[in-house]
Structure formats: structure tokens, C-alpha cells
C-alpha atoms as a PDB file:
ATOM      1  CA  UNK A   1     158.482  91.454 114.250  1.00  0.00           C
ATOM      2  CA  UNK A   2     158.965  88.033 115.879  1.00  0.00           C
ATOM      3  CA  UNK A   3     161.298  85.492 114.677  1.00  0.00           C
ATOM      4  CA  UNK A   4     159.672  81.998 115.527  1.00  0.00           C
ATOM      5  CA  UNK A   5     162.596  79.604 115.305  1.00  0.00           C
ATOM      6  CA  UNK A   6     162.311  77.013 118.380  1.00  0.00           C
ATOM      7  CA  UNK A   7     160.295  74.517 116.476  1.00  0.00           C
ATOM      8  CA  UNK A   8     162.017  73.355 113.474  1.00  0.00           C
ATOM      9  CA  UNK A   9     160.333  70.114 113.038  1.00  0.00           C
ATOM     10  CA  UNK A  10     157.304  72.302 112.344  1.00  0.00           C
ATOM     11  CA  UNK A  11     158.231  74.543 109.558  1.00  0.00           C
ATOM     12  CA  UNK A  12     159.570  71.242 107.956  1.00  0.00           C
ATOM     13  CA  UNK A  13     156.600  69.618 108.460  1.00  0.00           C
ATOM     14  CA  UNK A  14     154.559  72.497 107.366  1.00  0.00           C
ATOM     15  CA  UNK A  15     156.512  73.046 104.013  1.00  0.00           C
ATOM     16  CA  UNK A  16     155.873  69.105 103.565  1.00  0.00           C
ATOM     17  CA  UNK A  17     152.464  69.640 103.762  1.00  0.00           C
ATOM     18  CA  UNK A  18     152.046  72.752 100.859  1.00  0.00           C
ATOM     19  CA  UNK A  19     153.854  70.340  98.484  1.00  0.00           C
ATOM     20  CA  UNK A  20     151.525  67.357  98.993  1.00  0.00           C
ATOM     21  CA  UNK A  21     148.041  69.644  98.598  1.00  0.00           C
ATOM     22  CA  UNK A  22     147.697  71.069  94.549  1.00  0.00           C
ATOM     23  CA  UNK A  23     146.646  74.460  93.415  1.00  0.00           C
ATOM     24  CA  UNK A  24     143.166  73.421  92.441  1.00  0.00           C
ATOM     25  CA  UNK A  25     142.653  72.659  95.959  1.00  0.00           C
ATOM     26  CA  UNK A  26     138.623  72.712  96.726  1.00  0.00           C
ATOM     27  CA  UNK A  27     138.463  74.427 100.303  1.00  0.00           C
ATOM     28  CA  UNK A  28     135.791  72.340 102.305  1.00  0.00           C
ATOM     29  CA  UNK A  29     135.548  72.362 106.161  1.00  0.00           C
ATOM     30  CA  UNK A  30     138.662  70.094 106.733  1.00  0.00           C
ATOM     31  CA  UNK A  31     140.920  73.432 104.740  1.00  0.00           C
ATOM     32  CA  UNK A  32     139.246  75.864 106.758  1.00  0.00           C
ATOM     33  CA  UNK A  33     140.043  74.217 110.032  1.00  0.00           C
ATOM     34  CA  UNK A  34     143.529  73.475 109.073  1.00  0.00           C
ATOM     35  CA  UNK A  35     144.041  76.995 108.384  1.00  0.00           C
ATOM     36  CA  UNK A  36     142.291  78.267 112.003  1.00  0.00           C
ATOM     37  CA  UNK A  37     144.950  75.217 113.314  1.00  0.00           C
ATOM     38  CA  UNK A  38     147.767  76.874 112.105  1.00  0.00           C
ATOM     39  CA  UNK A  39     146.845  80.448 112.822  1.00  0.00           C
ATOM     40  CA  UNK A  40     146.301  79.212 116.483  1.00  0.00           C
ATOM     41  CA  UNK A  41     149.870  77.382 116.437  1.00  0.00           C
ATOM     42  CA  UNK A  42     151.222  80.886 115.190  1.00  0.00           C
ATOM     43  CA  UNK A  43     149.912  82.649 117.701  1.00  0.00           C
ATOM     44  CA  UNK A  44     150.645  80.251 120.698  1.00  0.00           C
ATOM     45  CA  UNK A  45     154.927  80.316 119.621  1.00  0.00           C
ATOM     46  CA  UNK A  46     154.028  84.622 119.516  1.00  0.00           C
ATOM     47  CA  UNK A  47     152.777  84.659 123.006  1.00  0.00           C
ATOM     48  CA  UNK A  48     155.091  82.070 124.392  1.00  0.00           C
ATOM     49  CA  UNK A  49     158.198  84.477 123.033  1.00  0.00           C
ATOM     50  CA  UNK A  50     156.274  87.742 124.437  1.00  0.00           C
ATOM     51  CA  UNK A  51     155.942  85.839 127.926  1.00  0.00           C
ATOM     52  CA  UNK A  52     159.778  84.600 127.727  1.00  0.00           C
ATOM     53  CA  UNK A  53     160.717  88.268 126.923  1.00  0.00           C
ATOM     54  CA  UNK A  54     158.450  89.753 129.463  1.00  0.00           C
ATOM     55  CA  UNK A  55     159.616  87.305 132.244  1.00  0.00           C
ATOM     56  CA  UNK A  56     163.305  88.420 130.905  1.00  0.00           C
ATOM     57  CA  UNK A  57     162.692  92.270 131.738  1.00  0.00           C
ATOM     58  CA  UNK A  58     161.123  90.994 135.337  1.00  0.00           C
ATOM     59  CA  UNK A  59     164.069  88.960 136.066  1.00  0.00           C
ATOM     60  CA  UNK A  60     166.669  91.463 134.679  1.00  0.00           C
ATOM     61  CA  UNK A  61     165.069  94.403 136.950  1.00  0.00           C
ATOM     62  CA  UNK A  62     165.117  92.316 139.865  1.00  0.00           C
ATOM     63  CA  UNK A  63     168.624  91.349 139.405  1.00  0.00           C
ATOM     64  CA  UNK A  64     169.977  94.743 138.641  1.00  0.00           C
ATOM     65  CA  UNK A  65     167.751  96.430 141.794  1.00  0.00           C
ATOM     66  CA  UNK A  66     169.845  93.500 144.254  1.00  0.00           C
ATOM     67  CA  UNK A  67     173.094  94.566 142.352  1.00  0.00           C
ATOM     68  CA  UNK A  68     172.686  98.570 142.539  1.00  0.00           C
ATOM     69  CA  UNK A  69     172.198  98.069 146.087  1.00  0.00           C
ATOM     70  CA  UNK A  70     175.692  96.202 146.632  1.00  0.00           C
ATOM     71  CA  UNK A  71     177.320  98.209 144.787  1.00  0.00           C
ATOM     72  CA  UNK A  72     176.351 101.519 147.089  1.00  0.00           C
ATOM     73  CA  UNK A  73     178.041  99.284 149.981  1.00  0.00           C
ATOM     74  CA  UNK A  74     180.896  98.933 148.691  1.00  0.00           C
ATOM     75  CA  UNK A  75     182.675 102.225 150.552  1.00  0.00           C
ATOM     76  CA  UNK A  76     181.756 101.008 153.308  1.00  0.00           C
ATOM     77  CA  UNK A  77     183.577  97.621 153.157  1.00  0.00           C
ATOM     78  CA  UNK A  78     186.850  99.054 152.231  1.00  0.00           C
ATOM     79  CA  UNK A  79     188.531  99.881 155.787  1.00  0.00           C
ATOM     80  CA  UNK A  80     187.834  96.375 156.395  1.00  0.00           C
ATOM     81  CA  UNK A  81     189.232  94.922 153.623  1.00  0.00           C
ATOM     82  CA  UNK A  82     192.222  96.960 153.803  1.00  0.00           C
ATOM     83  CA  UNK A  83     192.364  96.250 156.976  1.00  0.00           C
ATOM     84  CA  UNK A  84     191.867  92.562 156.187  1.00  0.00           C
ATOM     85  CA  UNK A  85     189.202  92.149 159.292  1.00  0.00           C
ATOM     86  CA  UNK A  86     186.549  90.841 156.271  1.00  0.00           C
ATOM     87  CA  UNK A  87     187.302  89.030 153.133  1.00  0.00           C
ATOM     88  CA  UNK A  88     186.348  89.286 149.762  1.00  0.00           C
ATOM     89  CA  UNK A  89     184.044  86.590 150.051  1.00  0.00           C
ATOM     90  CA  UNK A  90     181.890  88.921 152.553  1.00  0.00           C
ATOM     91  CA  UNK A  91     181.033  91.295 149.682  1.00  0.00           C
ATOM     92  CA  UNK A  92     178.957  88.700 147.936  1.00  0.00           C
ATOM     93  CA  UNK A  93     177.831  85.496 149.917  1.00  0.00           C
ATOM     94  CA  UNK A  94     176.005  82.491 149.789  1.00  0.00           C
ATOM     95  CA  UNK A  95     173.196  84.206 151.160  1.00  0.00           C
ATOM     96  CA  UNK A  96     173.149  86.951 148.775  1.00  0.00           C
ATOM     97  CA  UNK A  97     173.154  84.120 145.696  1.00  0.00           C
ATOM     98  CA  UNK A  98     170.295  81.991 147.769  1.00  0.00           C
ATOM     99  CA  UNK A  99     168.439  85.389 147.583  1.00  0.00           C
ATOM    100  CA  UNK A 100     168.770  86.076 143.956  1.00  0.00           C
ATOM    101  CA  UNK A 101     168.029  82.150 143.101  1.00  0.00           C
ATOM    102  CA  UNK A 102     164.669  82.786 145.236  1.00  0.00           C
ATOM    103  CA  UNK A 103     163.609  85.735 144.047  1.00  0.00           C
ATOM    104  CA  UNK A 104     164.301  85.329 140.361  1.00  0.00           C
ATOM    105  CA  UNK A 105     162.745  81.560 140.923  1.00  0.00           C
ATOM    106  CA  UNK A 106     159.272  82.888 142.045  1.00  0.00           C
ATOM    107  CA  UNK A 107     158.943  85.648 139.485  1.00  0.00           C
ATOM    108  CA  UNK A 108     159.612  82.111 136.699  1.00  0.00           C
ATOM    109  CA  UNK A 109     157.101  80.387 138.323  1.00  0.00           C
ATOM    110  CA  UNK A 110     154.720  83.464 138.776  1.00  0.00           C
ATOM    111  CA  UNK A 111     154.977  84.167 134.656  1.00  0.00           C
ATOM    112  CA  UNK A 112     154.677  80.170 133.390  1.00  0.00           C
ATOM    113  CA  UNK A 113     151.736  80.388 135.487  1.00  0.00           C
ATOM    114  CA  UNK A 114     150.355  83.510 134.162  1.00  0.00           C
ATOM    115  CA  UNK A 115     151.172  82.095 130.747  1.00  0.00           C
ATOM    116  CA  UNK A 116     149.899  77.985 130.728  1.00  0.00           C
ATOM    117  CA  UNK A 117     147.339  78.978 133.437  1.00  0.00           C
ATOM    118  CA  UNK A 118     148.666  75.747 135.231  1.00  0.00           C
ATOM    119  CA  UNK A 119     150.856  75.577 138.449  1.00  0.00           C
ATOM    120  CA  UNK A 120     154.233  74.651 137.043  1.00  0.00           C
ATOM    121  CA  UNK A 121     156.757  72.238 139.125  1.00  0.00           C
ATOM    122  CA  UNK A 122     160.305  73.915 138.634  1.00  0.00           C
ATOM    123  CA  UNK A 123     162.952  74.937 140.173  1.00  0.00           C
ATOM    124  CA  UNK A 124     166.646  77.027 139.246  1.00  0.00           C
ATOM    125  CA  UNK A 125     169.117  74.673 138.615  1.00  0.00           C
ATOM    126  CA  UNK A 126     172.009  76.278 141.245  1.00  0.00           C
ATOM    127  CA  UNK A 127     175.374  75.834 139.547  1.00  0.00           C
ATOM    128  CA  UNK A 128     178.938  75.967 141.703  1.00  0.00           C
ATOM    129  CA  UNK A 129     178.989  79.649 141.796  1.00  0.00           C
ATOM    130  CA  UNK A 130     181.188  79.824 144.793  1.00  0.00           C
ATOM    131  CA  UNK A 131     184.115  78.817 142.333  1.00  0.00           C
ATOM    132  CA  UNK A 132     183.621  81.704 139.683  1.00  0.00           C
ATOM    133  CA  UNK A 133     182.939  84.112 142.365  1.00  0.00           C
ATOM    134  CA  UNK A 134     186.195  83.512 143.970  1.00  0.00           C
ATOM    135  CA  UNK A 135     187.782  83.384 140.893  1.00  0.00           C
ATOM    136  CA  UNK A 136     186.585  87.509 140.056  1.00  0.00           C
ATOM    137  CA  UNK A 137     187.552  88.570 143.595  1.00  0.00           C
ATOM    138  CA  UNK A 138     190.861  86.821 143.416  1.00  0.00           C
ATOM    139  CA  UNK A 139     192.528  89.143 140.974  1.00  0.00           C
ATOM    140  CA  UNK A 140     191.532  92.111 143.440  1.00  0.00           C
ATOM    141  CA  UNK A 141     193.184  90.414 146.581  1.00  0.00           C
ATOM    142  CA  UNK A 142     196.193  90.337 144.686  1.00  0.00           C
ATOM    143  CA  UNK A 143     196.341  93.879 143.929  1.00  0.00           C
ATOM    144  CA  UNK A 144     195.678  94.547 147.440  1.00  0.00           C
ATOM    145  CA  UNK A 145     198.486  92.672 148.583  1.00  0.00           C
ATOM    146  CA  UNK A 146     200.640  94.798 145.876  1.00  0.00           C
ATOM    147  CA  UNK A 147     199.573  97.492 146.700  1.00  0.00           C
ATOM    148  CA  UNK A 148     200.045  97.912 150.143  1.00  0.00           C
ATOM    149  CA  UNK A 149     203.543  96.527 149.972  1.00  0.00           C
ATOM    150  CA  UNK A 150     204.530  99.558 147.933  1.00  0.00           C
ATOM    151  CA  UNK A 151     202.580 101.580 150.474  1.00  0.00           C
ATOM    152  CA  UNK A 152     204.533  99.998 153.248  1.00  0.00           C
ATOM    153  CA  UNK A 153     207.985 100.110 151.633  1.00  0.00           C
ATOM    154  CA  UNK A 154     207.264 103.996 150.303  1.00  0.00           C
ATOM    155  CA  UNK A 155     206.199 105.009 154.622  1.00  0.00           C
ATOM    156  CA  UNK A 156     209.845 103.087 155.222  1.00  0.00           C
ATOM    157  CA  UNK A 157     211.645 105.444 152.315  1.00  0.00           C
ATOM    158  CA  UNK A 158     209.606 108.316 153.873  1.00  0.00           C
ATOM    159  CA  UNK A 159     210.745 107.804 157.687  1.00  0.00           C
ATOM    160  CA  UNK A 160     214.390 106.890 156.424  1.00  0.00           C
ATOM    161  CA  UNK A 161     214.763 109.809 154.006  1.00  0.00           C
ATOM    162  CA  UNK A 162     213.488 112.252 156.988  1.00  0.00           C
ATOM    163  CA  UNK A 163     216.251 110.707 158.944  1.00  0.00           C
ATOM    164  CA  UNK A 164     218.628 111.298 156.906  1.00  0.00           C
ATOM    165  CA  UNK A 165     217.521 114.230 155.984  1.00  0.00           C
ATOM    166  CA  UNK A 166     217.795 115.651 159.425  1.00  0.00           C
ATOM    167  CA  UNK A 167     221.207 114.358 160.431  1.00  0.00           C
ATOM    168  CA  UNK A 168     222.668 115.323 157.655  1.00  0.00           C
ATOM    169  CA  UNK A 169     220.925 119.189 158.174  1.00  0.00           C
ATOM    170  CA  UNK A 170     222.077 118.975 161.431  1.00  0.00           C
ATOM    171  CA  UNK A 171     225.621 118.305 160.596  1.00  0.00           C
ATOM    172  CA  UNK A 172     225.958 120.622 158.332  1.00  0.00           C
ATOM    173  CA  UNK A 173     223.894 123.779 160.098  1.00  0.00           C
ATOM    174  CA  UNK A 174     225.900 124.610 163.133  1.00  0.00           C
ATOM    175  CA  UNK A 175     223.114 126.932 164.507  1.00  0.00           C
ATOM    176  CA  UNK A 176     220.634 124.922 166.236  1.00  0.00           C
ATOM    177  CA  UNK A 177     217.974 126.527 166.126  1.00  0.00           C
ATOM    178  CA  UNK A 178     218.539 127.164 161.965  1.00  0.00           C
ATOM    179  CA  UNK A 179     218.817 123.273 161.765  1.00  0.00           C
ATOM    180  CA  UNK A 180     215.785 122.848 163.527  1.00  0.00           C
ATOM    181  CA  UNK A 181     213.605 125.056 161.724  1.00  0.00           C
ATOM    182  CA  UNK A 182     214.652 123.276 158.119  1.00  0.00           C
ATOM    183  CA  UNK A 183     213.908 120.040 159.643  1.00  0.00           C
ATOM    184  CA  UNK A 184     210.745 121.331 161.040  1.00  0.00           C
ATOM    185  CA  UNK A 185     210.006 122.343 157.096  1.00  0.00           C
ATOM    186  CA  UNK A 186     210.522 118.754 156.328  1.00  0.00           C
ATOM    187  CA  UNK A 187     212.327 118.539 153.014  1.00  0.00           C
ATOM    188  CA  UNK A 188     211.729 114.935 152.273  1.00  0.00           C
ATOM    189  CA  UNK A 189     207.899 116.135 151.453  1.00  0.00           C
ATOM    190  CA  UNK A 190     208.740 118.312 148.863  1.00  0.00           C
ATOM    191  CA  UNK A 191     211.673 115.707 147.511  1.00  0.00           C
ATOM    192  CA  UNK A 192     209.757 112.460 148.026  1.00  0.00           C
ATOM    193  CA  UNK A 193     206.865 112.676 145.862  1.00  0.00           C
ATOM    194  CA  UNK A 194     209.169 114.391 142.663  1.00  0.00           C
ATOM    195  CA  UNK A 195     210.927 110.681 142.703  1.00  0.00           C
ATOM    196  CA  UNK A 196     207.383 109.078 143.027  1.00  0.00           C
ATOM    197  CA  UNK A 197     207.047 108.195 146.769  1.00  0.00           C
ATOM    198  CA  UNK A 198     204.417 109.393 148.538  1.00  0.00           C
ATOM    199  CA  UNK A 199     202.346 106.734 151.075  1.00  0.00           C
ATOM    200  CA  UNK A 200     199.718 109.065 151.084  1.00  0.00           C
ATOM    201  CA  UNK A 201     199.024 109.119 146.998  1.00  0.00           C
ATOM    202  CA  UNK A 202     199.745 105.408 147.391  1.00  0.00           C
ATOM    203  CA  UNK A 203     196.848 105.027 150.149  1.00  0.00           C
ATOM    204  CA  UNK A 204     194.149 106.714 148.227  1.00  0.00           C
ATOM    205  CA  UNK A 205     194.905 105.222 144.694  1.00  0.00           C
ATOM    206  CA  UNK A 206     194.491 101.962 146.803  1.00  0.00           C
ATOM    207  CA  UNK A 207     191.272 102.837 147.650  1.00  0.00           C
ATOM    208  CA  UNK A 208     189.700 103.817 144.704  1.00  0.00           C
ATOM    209  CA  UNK A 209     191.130 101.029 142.531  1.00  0.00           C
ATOM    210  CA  UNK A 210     189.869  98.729 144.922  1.00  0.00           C
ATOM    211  CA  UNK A 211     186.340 100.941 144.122  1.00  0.00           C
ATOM    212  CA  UNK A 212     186.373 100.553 140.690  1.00  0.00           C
ATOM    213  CA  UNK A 213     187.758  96.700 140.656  1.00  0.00           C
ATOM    214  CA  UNK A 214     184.941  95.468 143.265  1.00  0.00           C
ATOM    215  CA  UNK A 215     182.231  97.185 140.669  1.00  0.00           C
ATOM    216  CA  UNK A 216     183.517  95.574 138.062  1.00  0.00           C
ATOM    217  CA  UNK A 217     183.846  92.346 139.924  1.00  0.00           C
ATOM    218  CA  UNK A 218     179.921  92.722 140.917  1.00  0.00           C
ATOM    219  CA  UNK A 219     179.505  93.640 137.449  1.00  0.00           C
ATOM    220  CA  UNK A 220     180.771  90.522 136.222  1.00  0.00           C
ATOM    221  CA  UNK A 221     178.384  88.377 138.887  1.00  0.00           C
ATOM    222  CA  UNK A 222     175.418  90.349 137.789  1.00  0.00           C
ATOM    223  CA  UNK A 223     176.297  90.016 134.146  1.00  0.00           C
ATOM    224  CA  UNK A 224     176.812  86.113 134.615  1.00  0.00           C
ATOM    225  CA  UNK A 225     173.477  85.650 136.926  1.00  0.00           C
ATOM    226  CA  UNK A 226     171.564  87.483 134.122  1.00  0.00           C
ATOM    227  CA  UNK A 227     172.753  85.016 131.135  1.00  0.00           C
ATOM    228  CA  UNK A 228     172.022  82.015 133.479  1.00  0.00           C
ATOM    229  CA  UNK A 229     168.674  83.021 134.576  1.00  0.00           C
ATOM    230  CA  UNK A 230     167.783  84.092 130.809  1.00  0.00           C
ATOM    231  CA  UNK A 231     168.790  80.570 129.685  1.00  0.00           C
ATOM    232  CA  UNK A 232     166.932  78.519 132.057  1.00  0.00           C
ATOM    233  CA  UNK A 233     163.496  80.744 131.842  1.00  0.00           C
ATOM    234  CA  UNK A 234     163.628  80.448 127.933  1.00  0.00           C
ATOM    235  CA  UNK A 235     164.250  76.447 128.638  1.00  0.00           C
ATOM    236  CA  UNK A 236     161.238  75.790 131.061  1.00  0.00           C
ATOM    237  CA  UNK A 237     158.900  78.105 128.895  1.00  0.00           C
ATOM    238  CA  UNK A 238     159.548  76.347 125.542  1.00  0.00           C
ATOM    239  CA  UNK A 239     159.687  72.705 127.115  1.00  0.00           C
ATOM    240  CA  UNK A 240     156.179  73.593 128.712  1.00  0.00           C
ATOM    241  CA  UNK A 241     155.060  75.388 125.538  1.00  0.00           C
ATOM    242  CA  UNK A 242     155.543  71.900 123.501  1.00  0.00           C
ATOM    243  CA  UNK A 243     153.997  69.455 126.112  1.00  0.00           C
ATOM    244  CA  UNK A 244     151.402  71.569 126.874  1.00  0.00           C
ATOM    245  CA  UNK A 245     150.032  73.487 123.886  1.00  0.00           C
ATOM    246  CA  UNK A 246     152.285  72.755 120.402  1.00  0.00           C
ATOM    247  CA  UNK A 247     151.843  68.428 120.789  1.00  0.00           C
ATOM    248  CA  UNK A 248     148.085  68.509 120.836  1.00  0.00           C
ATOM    249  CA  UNK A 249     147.656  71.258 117.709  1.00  0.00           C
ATOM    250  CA  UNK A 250     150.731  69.644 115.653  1.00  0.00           C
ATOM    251  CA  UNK A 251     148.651  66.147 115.918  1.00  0.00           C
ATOM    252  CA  UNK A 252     145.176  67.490 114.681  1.00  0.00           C
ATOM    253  CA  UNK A 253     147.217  69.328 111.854  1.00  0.00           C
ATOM    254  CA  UNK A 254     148.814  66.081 111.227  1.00  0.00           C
ATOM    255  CA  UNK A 255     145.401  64.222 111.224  1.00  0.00           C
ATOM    256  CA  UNK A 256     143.557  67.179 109.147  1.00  0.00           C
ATOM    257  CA  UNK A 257     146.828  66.814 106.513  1.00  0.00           C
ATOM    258  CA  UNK A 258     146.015  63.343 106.093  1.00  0.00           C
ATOM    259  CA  UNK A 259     142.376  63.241 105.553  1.00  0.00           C
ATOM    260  CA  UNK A 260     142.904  66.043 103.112  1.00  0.00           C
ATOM    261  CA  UNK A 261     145.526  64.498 101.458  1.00  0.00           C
ATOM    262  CA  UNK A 262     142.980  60.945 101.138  1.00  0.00           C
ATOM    263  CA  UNK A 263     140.523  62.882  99.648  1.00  0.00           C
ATOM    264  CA  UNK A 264     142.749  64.900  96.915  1.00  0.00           C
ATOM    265  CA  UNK A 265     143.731  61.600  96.397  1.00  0.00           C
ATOM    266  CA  UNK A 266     140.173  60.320  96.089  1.00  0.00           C
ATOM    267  CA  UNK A 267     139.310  63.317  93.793  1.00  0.00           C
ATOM    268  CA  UNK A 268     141.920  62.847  91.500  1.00  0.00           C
ATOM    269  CA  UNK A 269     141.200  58.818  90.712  1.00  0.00           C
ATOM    270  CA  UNK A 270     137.754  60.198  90.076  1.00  0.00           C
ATOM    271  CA  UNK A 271     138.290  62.499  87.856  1.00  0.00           C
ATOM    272  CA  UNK A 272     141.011  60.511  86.252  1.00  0.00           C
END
């Protein structure tokens, strides 16, 4: 079931209009037009909301297809990230937005055309996106940086405690070749990671965290492009729907209200 609501001023006008006409209303012509008017206005708002929703599910397919794709690159950006040879700002870039504006744009324009059956002069209005965008990935970047500096300061516990670990062996084992062998076991391995530091753990939880945080950070550009896109299609189709079909009907029903109205009015005084 549809749920007409973009044109207020009609159903006010249209409730106006039942309290004006009587119950012992004489349906000439002029009713049976008015009624054909109306039906017609009914079913112009129905198709106009089927078209919006239609062009939605275009738009929306499109959208998620560009996003599905990014997100299977995202592996492949990571040793340069880490490595800081690319930014953040590589993984989704002007270009990438100009794409989405000009696909999503021609699809608009391909469905008001399909709808009015009339070439229709719009455009996406392109909001500062590079702003928002850099606010999602910034959050990331600072984990990064966190991250590694554990990483870094866990290889430096690592190196130190082998060190240590060694000379003090070595101290304490007069045989040589005894001492060797335990250091060649490499206690620190086994002790490290039961106090929590291990550069290696630390490495790959770095790298899938960053994973899961870019997704979500494409996630949240996807989610964002959708609810623009969905508000400006649903703007250009109604605007168009009232110049170009609901002014011209809502004016004959005006008209047809009034000449009925004259001649209940006319009927009455007669029979009064």
C-alpha cells in the first residue's frame, strides 16, 4: 500500500471540497469528470513514488557494486599503509567520489526521463565530502600510529630481554657449549608472550584491525552516499512531479469545484 503524503495542500483542499458539495448531489458531466480528475491525480503521486523507489534500488545497487569492489582492495593497501608509502586518503579519492556522482547522476536523469517523458536539466548537488571522509579515516591513522609504537617498543623488550637473557645464562653456565645451547633455545620466546609481549601477535592484530576499521570506514562513506543520493532523487522527482503533472490537474479540479459549487448554489435558490 502507498502512503501519498508529499502534497498536503491537496488533501486539504480536497477535504474542503466534500464539505462544500451536499448529499443530494445530482451527478451531471461536470461530477463525473471531477471524479476521472482525481483518480488521474491519484494515480500520477502512485507512479511518481514507484519511479522514486525504483530509481532508489538503481542507485543503491550501483553504489553498493562500486563499494564491494573497494572493499576486496583493501588487503592489498595495507603494506603500504603500514608502511606509510600511501595515505588514507588513497583508499577513497576524489576520483572515486567524481565516479559515484556520475554514475548515480545519469541513472537520475535516465529514470525522470523514463518517468515525465521529457529531458530533465539536473545535476547532483556535490557537497564537501573531502571533510567527512577525512574525518572517518582519521580515527584509523591514529590507531596505526598506536599501534605500531607498542609494536616497536615490544621488538625493543624482545631484543633487550634476549640480551639479558643470554649474559646472564652465560654467567651463570660455566660450560660453553651448555650456555650456548639454552641461548640457542631462546627463553625470552617462551617468557615474553606469558607477560603479553610478543611483536609478532602485535603485527598481525595490526593488520586485521586495520581490516575491519577501513570496512567500516567504507561502510560509513557508502552508507552516507546512499542517504544523500536518496534525498536529492526524491527532491528532483517530486519538484518535477508538481510543475509538470500535479499544477495543471489541481487547477481543472479547482475550476470543476467551482462551477459545481455555482450550480448547487443555483439549484438550491431554485428550489428554495
Amino acid at each position: 500500500m502507498f502512503n501519498i503524503t508529499f502534497i498536503e495542500d491537496y488533501k486539504q483542499s480536497h477535504n474542503k471540497s466534500k464539505s462544500k458539495i451536499p448529499s443530494k448531489l445530482i451527478f451531471n458531466k461536470n461530477n463525473i469528470l471531477l471524479g476521472i480528475l482525481r483518480k488521474r491525480q491519484s494515480f500520477n503521486e502512485i507512479r511518481t513514488i514507484e519511479a522514486v523507489e525504483d530509481c532508489r534500488r538503481v542507485v543503491f545497487e550501483e553504489i553498493e557494486r562500486f563499494f564491494e569492489q573497494k572493499t576486496r582492495t583493501i588487503n592489498s593497501f595495507l603494506p603500504e599503509l603500514i608502511s606509510g608509502q600511501k595515505l588514507y586518503s588513497h583508499i577513497f579519492e576524489n576520483d572515486d567520489l567524481e565516479m559515484i556522482y556520475t554514475k548515480t547522476e545519469n541513472i537520475i536523469r535516465k529514470k525522470l526521463s523514463e518517468r515525465f517523458n521529457s529531458s530533465i536539466v539536473w545535476q547532483v548537488r556535490k557537497a564537501n565530502s573531502a571533510e567527512w571522509i577525512s574525518d572517518i579515516f582519521s580515527p584509523i591513522l591514529q590507531y596505526q600510529t598506536t599501534k605500531q609504537r607498542t609494536i616497536l617498543i615490544a621488538s625493543y623488550m624482545e631484543v633487550s630481554a634476549r640480551r639479558a637473557l643470554s649474559n646472564a645464562i652465560e654467567s651463570l653456565i660455566q660450560d660453553f657449549l651448555l650456555a650456548k645451547l639454552v641461548c640457542d633455545i631462546d627463553v625470552s620466546t617462551v617468557l615474553l608472550p606469558k607477560l603479553g609481549i610478543n611483536s609478532s601477535l602485535e603485527a598481525i592484530e595490526l593488520n586485521e584491525e586495520l581490516f575491519n576499521r577501513i570496512g567500516g570506514a567504507l561502510y560509513s562513506i557508502k552508507v552516507g552516499l546512499i542517504r544523500e543520493m536518496n534525498n536529492q532523487l526524491a527532491d528532483i522527482f517530486y519538484e518535477t512531479h508538481d510543475a509538470q503533472l500535479d499544477v495543471a490537474i489541481k487547477l481543472k479540479i479547482h475550476r470543476l469545484e467551482e462551477k459545481i459549487a455555482s450550480e448547487i448554489y443555483d439549484t438550491d435558490l431554485l428550489e428554495a
